[in-house]
Protein backbone atom coordinates (compact mmCIF):
# COMPACT_ATOMS: atom_id res chain seq x y z
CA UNK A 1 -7.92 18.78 24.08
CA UNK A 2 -10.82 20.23 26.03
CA UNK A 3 -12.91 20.59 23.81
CA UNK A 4 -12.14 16.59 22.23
CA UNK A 5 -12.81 15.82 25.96
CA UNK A 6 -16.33 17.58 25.87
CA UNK A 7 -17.45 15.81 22.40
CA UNK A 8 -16.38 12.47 24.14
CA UNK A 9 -18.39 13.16 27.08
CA UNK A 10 -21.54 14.06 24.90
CA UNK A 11 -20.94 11.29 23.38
CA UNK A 12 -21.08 9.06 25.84
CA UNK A 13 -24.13 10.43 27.74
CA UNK A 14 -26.28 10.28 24.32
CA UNK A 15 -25.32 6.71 23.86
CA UNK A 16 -25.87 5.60 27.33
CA UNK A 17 -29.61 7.39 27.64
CA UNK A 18 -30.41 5.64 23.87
CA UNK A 19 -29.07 2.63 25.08
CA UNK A 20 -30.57 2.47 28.67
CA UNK A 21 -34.14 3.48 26.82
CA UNK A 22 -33.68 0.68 24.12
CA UNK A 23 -33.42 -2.27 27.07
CA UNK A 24 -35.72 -0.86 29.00
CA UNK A 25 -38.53 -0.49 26.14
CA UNK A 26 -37.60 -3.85 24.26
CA UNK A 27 -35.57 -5.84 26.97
CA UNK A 28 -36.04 -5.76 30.53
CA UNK A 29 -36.12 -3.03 33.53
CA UNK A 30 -32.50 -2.38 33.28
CA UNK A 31 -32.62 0.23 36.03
CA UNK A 32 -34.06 -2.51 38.61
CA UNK A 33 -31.95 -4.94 37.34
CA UNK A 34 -28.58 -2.91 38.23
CA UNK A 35 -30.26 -2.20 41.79
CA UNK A 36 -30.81 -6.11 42.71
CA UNK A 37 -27.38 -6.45 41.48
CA UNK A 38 -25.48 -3.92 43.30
CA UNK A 39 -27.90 -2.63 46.00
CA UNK A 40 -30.24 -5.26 46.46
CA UNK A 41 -31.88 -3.45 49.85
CA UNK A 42 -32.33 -0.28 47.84
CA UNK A 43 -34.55 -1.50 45.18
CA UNK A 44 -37.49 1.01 46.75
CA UNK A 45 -36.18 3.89 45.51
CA UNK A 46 -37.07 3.43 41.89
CA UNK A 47 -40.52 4.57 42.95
CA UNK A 48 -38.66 8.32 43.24
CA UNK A 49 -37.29 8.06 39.64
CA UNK A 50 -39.46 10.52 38.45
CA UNK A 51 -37.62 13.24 41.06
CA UNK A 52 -34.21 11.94 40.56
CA UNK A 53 -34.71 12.49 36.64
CA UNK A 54 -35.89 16.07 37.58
CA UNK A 55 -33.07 16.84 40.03
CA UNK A 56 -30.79 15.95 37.81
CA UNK A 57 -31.83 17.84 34.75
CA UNK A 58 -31.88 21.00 37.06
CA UNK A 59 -28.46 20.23 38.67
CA UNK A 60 -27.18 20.45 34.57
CA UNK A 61 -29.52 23.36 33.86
CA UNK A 62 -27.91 25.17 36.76
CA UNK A 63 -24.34 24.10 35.91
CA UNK A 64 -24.38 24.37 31.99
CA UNK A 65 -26.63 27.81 31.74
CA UNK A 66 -29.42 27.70 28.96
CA UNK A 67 -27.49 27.70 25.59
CA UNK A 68 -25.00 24.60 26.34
CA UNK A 69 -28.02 23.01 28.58
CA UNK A 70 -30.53 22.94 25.19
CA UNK A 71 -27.65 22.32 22.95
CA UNK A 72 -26.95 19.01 25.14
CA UNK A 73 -30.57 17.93 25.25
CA UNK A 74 -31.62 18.84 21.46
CA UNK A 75 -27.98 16.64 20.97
CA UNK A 76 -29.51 13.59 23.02
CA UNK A 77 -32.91 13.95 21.63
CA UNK A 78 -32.08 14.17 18.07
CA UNK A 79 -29.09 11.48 18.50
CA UNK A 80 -30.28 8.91 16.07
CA UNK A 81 -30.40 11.38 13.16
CA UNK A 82 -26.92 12.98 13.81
CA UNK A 83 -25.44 9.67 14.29
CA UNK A 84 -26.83 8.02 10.53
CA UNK A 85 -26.85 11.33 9.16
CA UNK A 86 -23.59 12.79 10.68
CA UNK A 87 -21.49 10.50 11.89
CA UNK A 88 -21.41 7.88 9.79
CA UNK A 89 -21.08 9.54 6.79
CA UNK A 90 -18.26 12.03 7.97
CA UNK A 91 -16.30 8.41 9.25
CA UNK A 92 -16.62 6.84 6.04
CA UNK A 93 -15.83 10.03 3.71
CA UNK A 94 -12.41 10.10 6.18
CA UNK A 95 -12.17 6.53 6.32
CA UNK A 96 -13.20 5.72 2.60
CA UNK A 97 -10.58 3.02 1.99
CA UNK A 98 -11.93 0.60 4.90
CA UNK A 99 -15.91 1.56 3.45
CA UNK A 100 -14.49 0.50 -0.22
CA UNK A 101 -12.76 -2.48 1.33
CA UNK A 102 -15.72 -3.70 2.85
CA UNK A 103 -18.57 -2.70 -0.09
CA UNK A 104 -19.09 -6.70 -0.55
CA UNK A 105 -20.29 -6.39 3.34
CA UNK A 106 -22.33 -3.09 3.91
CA UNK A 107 -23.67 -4.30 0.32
CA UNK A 108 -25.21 -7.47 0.97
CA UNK A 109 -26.75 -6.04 4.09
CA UNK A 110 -28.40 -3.08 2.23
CA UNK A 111 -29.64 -5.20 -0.44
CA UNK A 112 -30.66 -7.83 1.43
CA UNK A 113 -32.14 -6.53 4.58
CA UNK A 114 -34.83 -7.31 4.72
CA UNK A 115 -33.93 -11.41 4.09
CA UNK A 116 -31.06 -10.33 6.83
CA UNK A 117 -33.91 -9.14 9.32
CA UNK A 118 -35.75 -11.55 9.17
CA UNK A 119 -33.40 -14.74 9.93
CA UNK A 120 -31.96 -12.55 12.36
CA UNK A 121 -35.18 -12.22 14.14
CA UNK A 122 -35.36 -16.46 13.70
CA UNK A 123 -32.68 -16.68 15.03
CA UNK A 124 -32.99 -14.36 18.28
CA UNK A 125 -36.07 -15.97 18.17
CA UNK A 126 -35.10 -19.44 18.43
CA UNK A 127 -32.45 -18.67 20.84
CA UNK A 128 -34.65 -17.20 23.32
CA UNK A 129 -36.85 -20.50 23.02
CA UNK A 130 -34.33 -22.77 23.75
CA UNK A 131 -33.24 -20.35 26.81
CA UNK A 132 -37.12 -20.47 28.38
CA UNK A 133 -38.58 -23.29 27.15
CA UNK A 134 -38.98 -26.72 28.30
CA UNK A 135 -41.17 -28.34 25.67
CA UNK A 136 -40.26 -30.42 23.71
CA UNK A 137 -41.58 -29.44 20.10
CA UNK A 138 -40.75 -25.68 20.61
CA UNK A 139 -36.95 -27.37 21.19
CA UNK A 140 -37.13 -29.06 18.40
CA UNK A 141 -38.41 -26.74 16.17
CA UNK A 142 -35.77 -24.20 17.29
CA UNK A 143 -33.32 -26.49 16.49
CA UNK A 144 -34.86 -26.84 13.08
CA UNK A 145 -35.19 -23.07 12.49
CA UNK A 146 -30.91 -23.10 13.67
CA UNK A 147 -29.73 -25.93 11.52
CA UNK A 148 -31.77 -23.68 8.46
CA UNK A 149 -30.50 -20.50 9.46
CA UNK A 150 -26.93 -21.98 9.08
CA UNK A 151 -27.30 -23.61 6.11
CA UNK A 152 -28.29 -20.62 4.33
CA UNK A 153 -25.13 -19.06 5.28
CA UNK A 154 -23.42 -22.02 3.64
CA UNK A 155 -24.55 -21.10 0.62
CA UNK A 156 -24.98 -17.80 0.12
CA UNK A 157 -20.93 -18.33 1.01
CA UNK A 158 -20.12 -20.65 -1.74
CA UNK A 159 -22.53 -18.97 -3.81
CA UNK A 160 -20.45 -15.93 -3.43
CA UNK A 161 -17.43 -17.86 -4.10
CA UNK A 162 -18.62 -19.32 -7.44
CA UNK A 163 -20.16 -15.92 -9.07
CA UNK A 164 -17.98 -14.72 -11.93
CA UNK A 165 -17.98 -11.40 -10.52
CA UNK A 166 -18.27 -10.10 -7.10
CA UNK A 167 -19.61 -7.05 -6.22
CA UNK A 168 -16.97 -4.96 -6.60
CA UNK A 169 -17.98 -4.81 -10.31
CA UNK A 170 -20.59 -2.59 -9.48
CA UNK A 171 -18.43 0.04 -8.47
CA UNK A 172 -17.13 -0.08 -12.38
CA UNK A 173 -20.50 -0.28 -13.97
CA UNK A 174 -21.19 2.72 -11.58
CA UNK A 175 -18.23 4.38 -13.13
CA UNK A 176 -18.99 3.73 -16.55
CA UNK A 177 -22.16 4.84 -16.34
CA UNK A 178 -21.27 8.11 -14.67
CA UNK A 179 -18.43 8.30 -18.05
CA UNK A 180 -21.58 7.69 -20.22
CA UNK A 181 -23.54 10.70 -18.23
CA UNK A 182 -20.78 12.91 -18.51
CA UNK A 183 -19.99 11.87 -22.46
CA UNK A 184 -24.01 12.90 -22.84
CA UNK A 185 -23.83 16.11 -21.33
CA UNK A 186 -20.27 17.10 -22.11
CA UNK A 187 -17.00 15.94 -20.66
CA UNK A 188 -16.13 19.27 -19.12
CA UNK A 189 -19.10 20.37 -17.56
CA UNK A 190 -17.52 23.95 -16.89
CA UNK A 191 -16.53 24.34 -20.75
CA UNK A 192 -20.22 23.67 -21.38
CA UNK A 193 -21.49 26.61 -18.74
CA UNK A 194 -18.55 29.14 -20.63
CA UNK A 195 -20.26 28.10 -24.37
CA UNK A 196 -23.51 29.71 -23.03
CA UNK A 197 -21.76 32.98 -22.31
CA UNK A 198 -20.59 35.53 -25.08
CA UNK A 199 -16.97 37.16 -25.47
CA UNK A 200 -18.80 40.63 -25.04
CA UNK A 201 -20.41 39.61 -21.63
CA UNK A 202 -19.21 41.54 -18.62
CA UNK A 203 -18.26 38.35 -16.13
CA UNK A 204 -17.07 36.51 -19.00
CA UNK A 205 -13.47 36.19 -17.88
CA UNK A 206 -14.44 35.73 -13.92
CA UNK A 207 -16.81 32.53 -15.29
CA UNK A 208 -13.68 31.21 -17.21
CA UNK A 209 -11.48 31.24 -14.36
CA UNK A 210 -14.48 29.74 -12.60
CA UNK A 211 -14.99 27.00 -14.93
CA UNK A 212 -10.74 26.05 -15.90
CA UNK A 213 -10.76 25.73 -11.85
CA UNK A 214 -14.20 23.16 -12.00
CA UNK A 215 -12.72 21.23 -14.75
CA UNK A 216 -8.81 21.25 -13.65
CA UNK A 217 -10.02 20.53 -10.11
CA UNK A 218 -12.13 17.14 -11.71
CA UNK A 219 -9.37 16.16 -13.99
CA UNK A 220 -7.26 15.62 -11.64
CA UNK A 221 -9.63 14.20 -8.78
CA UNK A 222 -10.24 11.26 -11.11
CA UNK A 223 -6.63 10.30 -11.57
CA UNK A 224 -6.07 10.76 -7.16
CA UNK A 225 -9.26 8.79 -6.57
CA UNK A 226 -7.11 5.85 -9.24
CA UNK A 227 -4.13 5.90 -7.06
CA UNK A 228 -5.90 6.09 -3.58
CA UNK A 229 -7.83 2.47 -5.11
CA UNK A 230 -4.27 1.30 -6.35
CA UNK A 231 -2.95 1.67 -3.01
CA UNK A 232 -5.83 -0.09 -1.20
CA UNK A 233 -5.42 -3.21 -3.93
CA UNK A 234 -2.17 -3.68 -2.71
CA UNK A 235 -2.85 -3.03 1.00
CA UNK A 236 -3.91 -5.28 3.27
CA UNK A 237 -7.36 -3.89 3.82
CA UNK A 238 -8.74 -6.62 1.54
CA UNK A 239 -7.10 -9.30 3.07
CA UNK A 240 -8.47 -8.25 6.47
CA UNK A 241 -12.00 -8.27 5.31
CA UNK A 242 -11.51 -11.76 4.13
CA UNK A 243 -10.58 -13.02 7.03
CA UNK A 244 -12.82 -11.00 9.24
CA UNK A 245 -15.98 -12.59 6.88
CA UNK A 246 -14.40 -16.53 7.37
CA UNK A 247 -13.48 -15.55 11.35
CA UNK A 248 -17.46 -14.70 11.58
CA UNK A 249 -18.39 -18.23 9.42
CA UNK A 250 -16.18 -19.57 12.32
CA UNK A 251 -17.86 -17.87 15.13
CA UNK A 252 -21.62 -18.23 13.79
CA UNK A 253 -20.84 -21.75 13.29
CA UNK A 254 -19.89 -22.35 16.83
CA UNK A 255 -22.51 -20.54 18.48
CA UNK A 256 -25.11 -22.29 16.07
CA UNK A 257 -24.16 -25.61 17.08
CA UNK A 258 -23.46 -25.07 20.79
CA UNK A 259 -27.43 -24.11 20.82
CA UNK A 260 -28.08 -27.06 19.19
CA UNK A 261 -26.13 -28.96 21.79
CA UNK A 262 -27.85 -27.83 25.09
CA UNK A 263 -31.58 -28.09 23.36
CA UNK A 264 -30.50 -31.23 22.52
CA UNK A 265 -29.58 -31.61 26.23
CA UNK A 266 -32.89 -30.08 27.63
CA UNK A 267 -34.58 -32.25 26.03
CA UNK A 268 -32.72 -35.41 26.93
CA UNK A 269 -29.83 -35.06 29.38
CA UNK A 270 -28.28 -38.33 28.60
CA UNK A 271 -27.70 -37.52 25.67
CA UNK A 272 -24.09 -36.25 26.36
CA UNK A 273 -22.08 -36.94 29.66
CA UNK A 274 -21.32 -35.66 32.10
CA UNK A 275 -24.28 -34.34 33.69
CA UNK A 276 -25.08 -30.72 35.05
CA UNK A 277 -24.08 -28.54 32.24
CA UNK A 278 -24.63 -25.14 30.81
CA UNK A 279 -24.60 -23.19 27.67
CA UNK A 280 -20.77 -22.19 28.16
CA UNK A 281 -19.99 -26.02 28.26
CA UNK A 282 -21.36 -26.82 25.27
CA UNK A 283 -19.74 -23.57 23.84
CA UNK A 284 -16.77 -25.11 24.39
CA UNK A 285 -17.37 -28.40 23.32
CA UNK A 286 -18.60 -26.89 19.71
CA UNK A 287 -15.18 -24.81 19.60
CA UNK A 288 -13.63 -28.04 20.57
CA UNK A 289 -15.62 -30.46 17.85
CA UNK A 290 -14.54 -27.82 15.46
CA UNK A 291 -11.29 -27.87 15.93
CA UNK A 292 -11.25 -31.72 15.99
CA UNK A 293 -10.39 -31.48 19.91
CA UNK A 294 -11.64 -33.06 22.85
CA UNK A 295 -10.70 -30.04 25.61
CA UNK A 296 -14.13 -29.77 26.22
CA UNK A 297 -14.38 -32.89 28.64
CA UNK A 298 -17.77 -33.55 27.06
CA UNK A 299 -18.84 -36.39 25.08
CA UNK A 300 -21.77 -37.59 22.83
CA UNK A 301 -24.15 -40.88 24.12
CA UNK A 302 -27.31 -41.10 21.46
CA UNK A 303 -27.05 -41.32 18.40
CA UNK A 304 -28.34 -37.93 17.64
CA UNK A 305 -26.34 -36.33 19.62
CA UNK A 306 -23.30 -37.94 17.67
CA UNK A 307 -25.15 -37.36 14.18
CA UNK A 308 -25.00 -33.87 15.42
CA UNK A 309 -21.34 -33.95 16.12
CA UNK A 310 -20.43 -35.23 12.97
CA UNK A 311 -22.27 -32.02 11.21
CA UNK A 312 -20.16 -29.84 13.12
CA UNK A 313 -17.00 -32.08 11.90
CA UNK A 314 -18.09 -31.80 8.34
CA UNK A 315 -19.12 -27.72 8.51
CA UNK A 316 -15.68 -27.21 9.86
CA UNK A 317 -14.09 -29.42 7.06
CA UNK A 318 -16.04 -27.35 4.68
CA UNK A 319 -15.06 -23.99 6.22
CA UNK A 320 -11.11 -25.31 6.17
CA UNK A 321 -10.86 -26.96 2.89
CA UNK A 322 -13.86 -25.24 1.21
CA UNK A 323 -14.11 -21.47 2.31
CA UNK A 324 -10.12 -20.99 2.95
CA UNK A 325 -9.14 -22.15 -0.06
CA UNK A 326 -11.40 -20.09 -2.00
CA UNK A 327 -11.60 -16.78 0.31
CA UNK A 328 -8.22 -16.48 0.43
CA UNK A 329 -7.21 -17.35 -3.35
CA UNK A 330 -10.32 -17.11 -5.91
CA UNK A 331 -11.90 -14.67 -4.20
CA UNK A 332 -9.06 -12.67 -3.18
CA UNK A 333 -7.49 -12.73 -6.93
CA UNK A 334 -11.02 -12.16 -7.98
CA UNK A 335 -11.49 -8.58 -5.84
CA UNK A 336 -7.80 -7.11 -6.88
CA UNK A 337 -8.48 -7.79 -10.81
CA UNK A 338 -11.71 -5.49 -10.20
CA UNK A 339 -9.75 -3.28 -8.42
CA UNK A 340 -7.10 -3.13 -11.06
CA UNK A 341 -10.41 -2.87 -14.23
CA UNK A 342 -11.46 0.17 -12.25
CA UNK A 343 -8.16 1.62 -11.65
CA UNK A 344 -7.47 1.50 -15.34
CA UNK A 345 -10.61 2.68 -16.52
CA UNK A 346 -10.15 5.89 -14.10
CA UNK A 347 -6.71 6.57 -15.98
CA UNK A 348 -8.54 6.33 -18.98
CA UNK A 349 -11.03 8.85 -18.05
CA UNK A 350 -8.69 11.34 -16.69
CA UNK A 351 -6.45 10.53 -19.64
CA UNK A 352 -9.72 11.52 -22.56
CA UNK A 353 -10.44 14.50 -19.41
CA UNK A 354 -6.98 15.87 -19.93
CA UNK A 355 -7.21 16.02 -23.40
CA UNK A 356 -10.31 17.78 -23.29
CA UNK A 357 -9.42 19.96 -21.26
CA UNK A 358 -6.16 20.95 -23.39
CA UNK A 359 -8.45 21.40 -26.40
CA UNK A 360 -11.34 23.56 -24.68
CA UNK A 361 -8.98 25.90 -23.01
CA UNK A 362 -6.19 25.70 -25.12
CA UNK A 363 -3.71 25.08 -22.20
CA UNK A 364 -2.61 22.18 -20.75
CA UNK A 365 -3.34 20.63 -16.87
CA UNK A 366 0.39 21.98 -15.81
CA UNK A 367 -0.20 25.61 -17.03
CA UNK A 368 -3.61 25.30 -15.54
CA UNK A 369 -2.04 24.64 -12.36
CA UNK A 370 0.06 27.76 -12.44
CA UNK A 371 -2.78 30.01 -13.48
CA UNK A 372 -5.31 28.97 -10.89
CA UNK A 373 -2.62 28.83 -8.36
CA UNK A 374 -2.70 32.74 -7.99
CA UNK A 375 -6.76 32.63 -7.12
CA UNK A 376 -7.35 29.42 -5.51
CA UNK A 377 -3.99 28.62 -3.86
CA UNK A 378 -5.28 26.64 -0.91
CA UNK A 379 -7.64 24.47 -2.91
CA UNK A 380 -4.76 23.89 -5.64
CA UNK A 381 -2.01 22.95 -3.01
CA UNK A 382 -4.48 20.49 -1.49
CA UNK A 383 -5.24 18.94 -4.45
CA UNK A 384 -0.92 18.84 -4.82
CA UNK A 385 -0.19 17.19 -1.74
CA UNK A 386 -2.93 14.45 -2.49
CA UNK A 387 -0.96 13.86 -5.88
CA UNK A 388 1.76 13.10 -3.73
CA UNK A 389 3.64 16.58 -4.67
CA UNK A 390 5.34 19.29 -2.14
CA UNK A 391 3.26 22.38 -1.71
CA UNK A 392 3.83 25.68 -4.26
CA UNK A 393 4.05 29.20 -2.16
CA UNK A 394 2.20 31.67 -4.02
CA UNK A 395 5.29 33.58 -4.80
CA UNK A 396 6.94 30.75 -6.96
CA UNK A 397 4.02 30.23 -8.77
CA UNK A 398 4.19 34.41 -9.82
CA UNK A 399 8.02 34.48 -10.26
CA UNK A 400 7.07 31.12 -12.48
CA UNK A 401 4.64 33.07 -14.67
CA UNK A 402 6.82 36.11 -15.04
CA UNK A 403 9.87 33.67 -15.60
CA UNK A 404 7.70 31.68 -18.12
CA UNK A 405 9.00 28.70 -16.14
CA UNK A 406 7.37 26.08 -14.12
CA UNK A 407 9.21 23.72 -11.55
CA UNK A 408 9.34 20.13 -12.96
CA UNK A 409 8.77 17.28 -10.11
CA UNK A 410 8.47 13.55 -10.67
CA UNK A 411 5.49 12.13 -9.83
CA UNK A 412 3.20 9.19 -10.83
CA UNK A 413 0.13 11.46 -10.54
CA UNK A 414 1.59 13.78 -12.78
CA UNK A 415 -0.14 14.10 -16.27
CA UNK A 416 2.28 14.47 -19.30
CA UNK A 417 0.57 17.29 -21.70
CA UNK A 418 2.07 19.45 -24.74
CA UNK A 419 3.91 22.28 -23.11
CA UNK A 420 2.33 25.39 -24.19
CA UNK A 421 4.60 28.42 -25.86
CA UNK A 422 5.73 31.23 -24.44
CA UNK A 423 3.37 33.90 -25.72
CA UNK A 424 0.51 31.19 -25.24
CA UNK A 425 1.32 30.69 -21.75
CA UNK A 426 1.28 34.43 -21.01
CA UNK A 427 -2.00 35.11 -22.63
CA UNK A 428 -3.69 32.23 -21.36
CA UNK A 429 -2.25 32.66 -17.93
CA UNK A 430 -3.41 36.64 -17.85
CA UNK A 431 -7.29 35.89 -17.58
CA UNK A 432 -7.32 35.17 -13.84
CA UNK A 433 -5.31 38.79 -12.90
């Protein structure tokens, strides 16, 4: 618990010096800004920065000794890299099912990143214009730059919705090509390492153990990594990411429009009534026209202002009739019979594995098991207990070899093979002692 404690805190202090130097380089003085704030009389002392950033670095010099203090500062310094290097790997390896849920997501933003960056920066942009600005082109062309910004979204949404395939068919074309690899340069690439070697060479039984454990372990990965997809097809984790993708349509349409609204307002004020408002009031109003309510209190006057009104009344029919319909049915149905192609053709590929395996080493996936389960216990237990199967003690696994008998266990991971004969067994069994 300590320890958790201390990562937290690390944490925490790289992400608040990366953060503070972002604003400050790209935003605004966010040191003086907090002073005016809170201490508005004490705004002088920011000249003496330079020896509070010194005291402080001694007071954790002093406190943490040399070792921890360089380990924390090479940590902040270096905090970017360990963060998309580190961290974010390591989160989605342990966290695959949400990362294969949302592939359609971190997908479109790696493809199409740099089209992403660049209406983003339109956008921020155009924002920022309508914050400062009181001309009246600059509004207007903001606005412009807005209304195009969302209606790209519009359709790359219903162009999504209309593809025969999403992206989720990549993943299988990824598979099958990986199949193809393997078929190319042999199915059991541990059986192809053991053909090199000779029956006279002096490691040859060590490199056989070696490669039955490379090819058992793989076998049997593929059919785990099926199940772990089948149980995420008929979780909700899809069904989440759905919504989450129409919930930000929602939200980007509202804020889109409410900027709209006040430029619209800045540039004429009678244009809505009543007078005297702010950004957060037309917020409202957008969620409000949206919604088809009037809990906003405000109300169109020119006729633009109502044209613009009526947009927002026919994006959120669109988004209700439109994007619903098919995010939640086509596309949904659409994603699961992926998931089910690539579930299937994973059995298939453990299934031709299994075989091969059975053939090169002339003993089947269960026997295997046994075998390896004297040398590599840990790594073959794991490998149960993500089939969904109870852990073996070592000393079953022996008294099951000497017995010639293996404990039988329901399971849909398990693999039905041939069951080898007794004096097979016992031969093939022997080359790991």
């Amino acid at each position: 618990m300590p320890g958790q404690r201390k990562w937290w805190l690390r944490e925490i202090i790289a992400i608040l010096v990366w953060a503070m130097a972002f604003v400050k380089l790209f935003v605004c003085d966010i040191d003086l800004l907090i002073l005016q704030s809170t201490l508005p009389s004490h705004t002088h002392l920011l000249q003496y920065r330079f020896f509070a950033i010194i005291g402080i670095t001694s007071a954790l010099w002093v406190t943490l000794g040399n070792r921890r203090f360089r380990v924390l500062v090479g940590y902040i310094l270096f905090y970017p890299f360990i963060l998309t290097l580190l961290h974010v790997p390591v989160w989605l390896f342990r966290h695959w099912a949400i990362a294969v849920a949302f592939y359609p997501a971190i997908h479109n933003h790696i493809v199409q990143f740099r089209r992403n960056f660049v209406m983003a920066t339109i956008m921020a942009l155009s924002l920022l214009a309508i914050a400062l600005s009181e001309s009246h082109w600059i509004l207007h062309l903001a606005m412009s730059l807005l209304a195009m910004c969302l209606g790209i979204h519009f359709l790359d949404r219903i162009r999504m919705t209309c593809q025969p395939s999403s992206v989720l068919a990549d993943l299988r074309s990824m598979a099958h090509r990986f199949w193809q690899y393997m078929q190319e340069k042999g199915i059991l690439t541990g059986k192809d390492k053991l053909d090199k070697l000779t029956l006279e060479s002096s490691d040859y039984e060590r490199q056989r153990a070696e490669c039955v454990y490379q090819d058992f372990f793989t076998t049997w990965t593929i059919l785990v990594l099926a199940e772990r997809i089948r149980e995420l097809a008929i979780s909700r984790m899809l069904d989440i990411y759905l919504i989450g993708s129409l919930l930000f349509s929602v939200t980007f349409t509202v804020l889109v429009f409410s900027a709209e609204y006040w430029s619209l307002y800045k540039i004429d004020a009678d244009s809505f009534t009543p007078s005297h408002l702010t950004w957060w009031d037309f917020v409202g109003y957008s969620f409000g026209t949206i919604m088809t309510s009037d809990i906003g209190g405000i109300s169109p006057v020119s006729s633009f202002a109502k044209c613009i009104a009526y947009a927002e009344i026919f994006c959120g029919l669109l988004l209700l009739v439109i994007l619903v319909f098919s995010l939640l049915t086509i596309e949904r149905e659409r994603y699961r019979a992926e998931f089910d192609d690539l579930i299937e053709f994973l059995k298939s590929m453990h299934g031709d594995m299994a075989m091969e395996f059975e053939k090169s080493y002339k003993m089947s996936l269960n026997d295997a098991e046994i075998a390896l389960l004297l040398s590599h216990e840990k790594a073959v237990n794991q490998l149960r207990v993500w089939r969904g199967l109870a852990k073996l003690p070592r000393r079953e696994a022996e008294n099951a070899r000497n017995a010639d008998t293996r404990p039988r266990e329901s399971s849909p991971l398990v693999c039905e093979s041939k069951v080898s004969t007794t004096k097979q067994h016992t031969q093939e069994s022997d080359f790991l002692d």
